[in-house]
Structure formats: structure tokens, C-alpha cells
PDB file of N, CA and C in Angstrom:
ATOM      1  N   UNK A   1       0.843  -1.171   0.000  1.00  0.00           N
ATOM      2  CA  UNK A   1       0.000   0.000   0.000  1.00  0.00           C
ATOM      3  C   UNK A   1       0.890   1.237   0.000  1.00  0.00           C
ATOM      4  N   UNK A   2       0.654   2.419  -1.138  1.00  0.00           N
ATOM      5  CA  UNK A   2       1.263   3.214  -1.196  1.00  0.00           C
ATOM      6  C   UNK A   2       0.957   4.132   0.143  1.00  0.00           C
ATOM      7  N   UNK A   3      -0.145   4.562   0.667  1.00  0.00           N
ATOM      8  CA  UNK A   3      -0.427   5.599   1.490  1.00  0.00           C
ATOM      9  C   UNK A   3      -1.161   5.286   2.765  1.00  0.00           C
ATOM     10  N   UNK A   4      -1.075   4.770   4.049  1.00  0.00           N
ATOM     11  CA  UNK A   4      -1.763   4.049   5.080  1.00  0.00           C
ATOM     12  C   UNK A   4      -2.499   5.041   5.424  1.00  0.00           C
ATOM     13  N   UNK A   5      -2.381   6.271   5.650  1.00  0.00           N
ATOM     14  CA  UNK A   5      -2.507   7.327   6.040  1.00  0.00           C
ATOM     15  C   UNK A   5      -4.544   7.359   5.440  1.00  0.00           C
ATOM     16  N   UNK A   6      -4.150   7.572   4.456  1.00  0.00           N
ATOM     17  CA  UNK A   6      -5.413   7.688   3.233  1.00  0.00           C
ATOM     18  C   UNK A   6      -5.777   6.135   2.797  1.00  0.00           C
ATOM     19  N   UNK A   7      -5.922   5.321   3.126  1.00  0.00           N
ATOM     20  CA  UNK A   7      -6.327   3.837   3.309  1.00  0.00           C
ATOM     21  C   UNK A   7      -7.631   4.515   4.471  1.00  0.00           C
ATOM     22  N   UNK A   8      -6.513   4.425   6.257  1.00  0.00           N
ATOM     23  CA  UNK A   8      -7.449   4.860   6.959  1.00  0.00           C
ATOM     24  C   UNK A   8      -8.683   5.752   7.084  1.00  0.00           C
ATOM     25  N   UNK A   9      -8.396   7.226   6.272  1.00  0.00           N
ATOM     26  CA  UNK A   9      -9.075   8.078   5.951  1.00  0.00           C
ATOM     27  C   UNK A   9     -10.486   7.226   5.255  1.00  0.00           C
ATOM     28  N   UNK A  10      -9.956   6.790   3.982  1.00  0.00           N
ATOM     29  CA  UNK A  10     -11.014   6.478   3.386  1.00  0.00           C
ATOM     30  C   UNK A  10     -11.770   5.672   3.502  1.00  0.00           C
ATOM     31  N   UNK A  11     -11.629   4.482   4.438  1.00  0.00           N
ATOM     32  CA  UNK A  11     -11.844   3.730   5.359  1.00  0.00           C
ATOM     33  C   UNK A  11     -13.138   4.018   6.281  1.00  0.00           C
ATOM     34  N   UNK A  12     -12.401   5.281   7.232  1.00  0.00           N
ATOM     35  CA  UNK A  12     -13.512   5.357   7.749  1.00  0.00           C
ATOM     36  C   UNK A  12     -14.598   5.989   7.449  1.00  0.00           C
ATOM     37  N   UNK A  13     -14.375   6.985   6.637  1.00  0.00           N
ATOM     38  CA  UNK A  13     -15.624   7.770   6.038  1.00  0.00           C
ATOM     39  C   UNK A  13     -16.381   7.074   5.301  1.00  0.00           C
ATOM     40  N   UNK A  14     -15.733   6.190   4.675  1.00  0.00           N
ATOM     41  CA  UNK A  14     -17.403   4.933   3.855  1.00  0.00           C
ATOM     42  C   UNK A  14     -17.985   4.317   5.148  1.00  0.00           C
ATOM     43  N   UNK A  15     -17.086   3.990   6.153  1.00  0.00           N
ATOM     44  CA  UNK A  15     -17.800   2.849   6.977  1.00  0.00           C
ATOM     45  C   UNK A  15     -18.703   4.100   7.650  1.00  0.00           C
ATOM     46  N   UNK A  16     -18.274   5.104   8.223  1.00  0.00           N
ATOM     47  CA  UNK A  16     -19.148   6.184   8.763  1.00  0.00           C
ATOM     48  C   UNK A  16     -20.589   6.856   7.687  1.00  0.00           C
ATOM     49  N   UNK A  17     -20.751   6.657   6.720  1.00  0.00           N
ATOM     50  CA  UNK A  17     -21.287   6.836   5.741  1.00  0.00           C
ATOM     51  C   UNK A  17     -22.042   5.823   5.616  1.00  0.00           C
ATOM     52  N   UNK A  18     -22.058   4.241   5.848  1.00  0.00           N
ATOM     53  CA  UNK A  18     -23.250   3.118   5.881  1.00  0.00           C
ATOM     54  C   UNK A  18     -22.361   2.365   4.629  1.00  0.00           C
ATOM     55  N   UNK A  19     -21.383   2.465   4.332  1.00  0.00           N
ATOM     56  CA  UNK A  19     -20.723   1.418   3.159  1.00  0.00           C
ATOM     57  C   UNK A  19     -20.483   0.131   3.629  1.00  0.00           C
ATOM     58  N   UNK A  20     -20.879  -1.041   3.674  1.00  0.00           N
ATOM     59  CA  UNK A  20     -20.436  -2.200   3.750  1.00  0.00           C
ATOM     60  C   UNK A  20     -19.046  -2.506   4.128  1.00  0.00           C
ATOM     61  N   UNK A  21     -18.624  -2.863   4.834  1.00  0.00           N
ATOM     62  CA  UNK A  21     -16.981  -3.120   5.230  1.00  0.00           C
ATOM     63  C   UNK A  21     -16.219  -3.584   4.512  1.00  0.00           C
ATOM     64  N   UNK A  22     -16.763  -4.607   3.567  1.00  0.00           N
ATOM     65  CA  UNK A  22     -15.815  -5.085   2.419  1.00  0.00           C
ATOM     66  C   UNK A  22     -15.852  -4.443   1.283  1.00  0.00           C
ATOM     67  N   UNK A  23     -16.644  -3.982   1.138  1.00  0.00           N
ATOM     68  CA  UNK A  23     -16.560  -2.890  -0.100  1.00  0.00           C
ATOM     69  C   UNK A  23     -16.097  -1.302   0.054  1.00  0.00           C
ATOM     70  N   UNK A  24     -15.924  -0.928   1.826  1.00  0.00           N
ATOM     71  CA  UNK A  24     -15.311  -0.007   1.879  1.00  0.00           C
ATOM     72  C   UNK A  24     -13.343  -0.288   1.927  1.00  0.00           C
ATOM     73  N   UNK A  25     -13.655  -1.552   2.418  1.00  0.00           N
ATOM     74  CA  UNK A  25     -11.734  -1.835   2.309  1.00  0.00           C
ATOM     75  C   UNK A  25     -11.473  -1.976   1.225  1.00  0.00           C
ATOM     76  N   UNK A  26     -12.275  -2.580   0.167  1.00  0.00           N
ATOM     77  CA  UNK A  26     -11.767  -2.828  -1.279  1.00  0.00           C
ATOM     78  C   UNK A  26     -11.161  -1.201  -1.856  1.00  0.00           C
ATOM     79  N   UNK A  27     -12.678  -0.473  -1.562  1.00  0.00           N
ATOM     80  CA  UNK A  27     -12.065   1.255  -2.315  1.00  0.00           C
ATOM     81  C   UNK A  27     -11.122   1.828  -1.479  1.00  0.00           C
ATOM     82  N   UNK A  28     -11.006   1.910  -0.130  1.00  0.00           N
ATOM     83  CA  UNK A  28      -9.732   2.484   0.507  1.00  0.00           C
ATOM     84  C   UNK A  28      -8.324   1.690  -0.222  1.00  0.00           C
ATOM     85  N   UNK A  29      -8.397   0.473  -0.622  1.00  0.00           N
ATOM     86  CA  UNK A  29      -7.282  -0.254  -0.843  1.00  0.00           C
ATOM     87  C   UNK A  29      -7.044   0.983  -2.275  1.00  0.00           C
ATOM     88  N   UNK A  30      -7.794   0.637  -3.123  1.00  0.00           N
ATOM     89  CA  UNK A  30      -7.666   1.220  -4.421  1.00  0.00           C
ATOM     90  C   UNK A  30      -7.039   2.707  -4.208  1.00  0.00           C
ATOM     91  N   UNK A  31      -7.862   3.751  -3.827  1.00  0.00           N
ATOM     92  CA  UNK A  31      -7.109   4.920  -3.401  1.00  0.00           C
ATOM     93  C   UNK A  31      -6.175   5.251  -2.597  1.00  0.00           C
ATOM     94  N   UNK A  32      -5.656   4.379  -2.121  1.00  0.00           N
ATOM     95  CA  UNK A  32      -4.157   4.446  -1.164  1.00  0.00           C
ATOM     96  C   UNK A  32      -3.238   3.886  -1.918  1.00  0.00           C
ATOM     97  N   UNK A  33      -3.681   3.273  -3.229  1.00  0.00           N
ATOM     98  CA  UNK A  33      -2.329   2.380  -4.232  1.00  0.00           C
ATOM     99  C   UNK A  33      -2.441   3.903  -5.506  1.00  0.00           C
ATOM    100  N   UNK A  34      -3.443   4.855  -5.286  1.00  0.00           N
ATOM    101  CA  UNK A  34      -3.384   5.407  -7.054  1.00  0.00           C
ATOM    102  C   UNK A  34      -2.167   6.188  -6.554  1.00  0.00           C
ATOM    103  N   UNK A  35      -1.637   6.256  -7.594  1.00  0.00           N
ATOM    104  CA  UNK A  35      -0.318   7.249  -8.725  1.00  0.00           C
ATOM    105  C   UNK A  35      -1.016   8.106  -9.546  1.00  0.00           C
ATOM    106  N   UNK A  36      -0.737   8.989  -9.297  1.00  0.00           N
ATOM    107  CA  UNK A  36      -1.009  10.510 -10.140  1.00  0.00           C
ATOM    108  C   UNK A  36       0.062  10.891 -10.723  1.00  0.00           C
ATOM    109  N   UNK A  37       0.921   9.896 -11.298  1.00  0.00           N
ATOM    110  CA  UNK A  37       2.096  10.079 -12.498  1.00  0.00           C
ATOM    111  C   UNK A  37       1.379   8.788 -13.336  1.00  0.00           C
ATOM    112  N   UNK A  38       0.586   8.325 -13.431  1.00  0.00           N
ATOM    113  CA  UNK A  38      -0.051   7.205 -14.360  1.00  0.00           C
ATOM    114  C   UNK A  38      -1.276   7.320 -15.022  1.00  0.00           C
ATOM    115  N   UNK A  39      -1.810   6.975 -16.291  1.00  0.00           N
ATOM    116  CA  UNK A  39      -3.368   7.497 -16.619  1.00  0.00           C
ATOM    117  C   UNK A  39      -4.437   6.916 -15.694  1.00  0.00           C
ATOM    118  N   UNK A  40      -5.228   7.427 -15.313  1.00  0.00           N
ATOM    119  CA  UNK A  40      -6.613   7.047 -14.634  1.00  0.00           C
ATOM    120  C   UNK A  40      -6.350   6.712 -13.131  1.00  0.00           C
ATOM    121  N   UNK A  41      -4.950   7.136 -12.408  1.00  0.00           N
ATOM    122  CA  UNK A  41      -4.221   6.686 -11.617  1.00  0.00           C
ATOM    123  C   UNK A  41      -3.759   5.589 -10.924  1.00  0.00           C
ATOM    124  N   UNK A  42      -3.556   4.988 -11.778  1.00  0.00           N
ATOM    125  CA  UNK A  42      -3.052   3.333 -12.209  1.00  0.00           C
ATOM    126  C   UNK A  42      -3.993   2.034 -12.237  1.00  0.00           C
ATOM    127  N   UNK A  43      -5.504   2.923 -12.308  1.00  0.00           N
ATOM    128  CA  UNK A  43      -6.455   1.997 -11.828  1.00  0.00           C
ATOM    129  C   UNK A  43      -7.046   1.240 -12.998  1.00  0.00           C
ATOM    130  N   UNK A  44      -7.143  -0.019 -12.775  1.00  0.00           N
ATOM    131  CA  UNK A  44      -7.687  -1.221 -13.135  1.00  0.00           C
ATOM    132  C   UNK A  44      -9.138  -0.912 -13.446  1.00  0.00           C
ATOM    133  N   UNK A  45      -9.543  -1.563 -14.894  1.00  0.00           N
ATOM    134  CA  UNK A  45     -11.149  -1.725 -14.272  1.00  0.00           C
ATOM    135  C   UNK A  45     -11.827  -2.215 -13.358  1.00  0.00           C
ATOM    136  N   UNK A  46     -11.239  -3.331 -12.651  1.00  0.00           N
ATOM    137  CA  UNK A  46     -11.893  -3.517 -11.517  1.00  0.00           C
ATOM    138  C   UNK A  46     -11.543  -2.867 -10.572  1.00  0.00           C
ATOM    139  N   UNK A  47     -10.433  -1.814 -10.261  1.00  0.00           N
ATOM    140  CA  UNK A  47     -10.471  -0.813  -9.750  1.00  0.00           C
ATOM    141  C   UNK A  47     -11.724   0.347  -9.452  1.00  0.00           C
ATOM    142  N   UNK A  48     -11.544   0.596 -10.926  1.00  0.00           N
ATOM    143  CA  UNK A  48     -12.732   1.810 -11.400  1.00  0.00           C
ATOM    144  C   UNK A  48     -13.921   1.194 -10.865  1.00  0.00           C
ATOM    145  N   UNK A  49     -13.629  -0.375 -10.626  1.00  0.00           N
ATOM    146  CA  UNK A  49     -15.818  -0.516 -10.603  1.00  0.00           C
ATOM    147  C   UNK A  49     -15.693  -0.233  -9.459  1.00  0.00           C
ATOM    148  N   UNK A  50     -14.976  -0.568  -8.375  1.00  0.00           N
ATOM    149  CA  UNK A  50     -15.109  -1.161  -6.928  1.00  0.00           C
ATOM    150  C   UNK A  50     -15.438   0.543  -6.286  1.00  0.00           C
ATOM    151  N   UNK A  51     -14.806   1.661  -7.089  1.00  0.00           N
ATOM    152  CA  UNK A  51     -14.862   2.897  -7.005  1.00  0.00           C
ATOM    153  C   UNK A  51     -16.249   3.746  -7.112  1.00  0.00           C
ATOM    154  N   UNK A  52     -16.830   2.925  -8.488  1.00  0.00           N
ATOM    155  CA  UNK A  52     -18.171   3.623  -8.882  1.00  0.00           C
ATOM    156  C   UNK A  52     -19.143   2.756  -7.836  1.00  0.00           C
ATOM    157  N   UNK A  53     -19.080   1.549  -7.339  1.00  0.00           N
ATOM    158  CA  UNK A  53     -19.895   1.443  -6.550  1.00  0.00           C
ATOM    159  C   UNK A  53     -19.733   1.819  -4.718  1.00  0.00           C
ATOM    160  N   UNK A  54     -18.726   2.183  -4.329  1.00  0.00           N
ATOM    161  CA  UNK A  54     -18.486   3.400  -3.093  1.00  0.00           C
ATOM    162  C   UNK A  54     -19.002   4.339  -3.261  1.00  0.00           C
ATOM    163  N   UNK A  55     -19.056   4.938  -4.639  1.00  0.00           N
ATOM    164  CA  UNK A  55     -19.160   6.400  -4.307  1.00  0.00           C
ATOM    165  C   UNK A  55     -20.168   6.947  -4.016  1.00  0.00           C
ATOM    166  N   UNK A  56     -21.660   6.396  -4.108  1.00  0.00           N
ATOM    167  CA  UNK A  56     -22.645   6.977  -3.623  1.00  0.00           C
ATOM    168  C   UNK A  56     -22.670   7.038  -2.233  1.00  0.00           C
ATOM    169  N   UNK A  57     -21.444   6.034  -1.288  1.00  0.00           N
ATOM    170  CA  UNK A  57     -21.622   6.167  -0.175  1.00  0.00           C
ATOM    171  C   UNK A  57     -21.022   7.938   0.490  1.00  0.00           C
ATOM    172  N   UNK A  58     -19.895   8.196  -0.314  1.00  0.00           N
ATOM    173  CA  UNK A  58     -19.715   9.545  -0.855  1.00  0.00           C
ATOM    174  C   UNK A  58     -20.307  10.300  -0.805  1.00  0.00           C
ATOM    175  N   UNK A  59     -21.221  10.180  -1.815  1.00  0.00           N
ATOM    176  CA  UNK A  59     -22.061  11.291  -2.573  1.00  0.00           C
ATOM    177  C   UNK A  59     -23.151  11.817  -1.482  1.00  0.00           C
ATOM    178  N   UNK A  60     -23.568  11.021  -0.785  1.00  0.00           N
ATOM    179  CA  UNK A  60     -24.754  11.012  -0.080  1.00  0.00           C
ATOM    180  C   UNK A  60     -24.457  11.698   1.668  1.00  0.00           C
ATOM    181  N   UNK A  61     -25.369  11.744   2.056  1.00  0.00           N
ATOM    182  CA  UNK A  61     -25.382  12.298   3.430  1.00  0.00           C
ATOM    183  C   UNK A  61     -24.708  11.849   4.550  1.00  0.00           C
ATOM    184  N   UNK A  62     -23.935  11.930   5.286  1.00  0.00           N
ATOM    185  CA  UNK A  62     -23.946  11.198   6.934  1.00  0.00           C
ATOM    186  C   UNK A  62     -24.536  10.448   7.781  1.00  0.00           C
ATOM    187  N   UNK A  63     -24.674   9.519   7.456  1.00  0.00           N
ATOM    188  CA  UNK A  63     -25.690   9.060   8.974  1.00  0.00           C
ATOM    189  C   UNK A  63     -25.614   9.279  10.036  1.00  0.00           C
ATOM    190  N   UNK A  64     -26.454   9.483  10.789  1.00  0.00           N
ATOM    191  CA  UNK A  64     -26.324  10.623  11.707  1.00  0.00           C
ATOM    192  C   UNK A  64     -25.639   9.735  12.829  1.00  0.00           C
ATOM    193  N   UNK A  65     -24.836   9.774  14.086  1.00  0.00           N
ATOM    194  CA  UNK A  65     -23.972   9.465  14.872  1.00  0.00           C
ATOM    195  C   UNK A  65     -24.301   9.328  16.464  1.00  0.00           C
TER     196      UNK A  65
END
């Protein structure tokens, strides 16, 4: 893993957000490995999917705490 730092980050904000645990470790994995010296930042299509299906956890509101 390139970045633990941003693993964790992203980590917890899906799981804080209602994302499934395995599908939030899958996308933290992905964005703690991208390179922004590579196209699409080195991501795989199954990268990209594991991404488009997080992101509404993203997109969407907080659950409240």
C-alpha cells in the first residue's frame, strides 16, 4: 500500500457513511495504491468498478452518529 494514512481516511468515512466493510476496504485499498504520475491513476477496471460502486456512499449524506 502506497499511502496508510489515506487507506485509513477512506476507510472510515465509507464505513461512517453506511458502506459495507468489504466494499469499503476494497475502495480504501484502491485509493491508497493510485499514482497521479499514471493514466486514470493506475487503476484497473476492476479498480474503477469497486470505485463507482463506493461512491454513492460519498455522494450522499452522513448518517447521523
Amino acid at each position: 500500500m502506497r499511502n496508510d494514512n489515506l487507506f485509513f481516511a477512506a476507510f472510515g468515512e465509507l464505513i461512517e457513511r453506511g458502506c459495507p466493510a468489504e466494499l469499503a476496504g476494497e475502495a480504501a485499498t484502491v485509493v491508497a495504491n493510485d499514482d497521479p504520475t499514471l493514466p486514470n491513476l493506475g487503476r484497473t477496471p476492476q479498480d474503477q468498478s469497486v470505485i463507482q460502486q463506493a461512491l454513492p456512499y460519498l455522494q450522499g449524506e452522513r448518517k447521523p452518529t
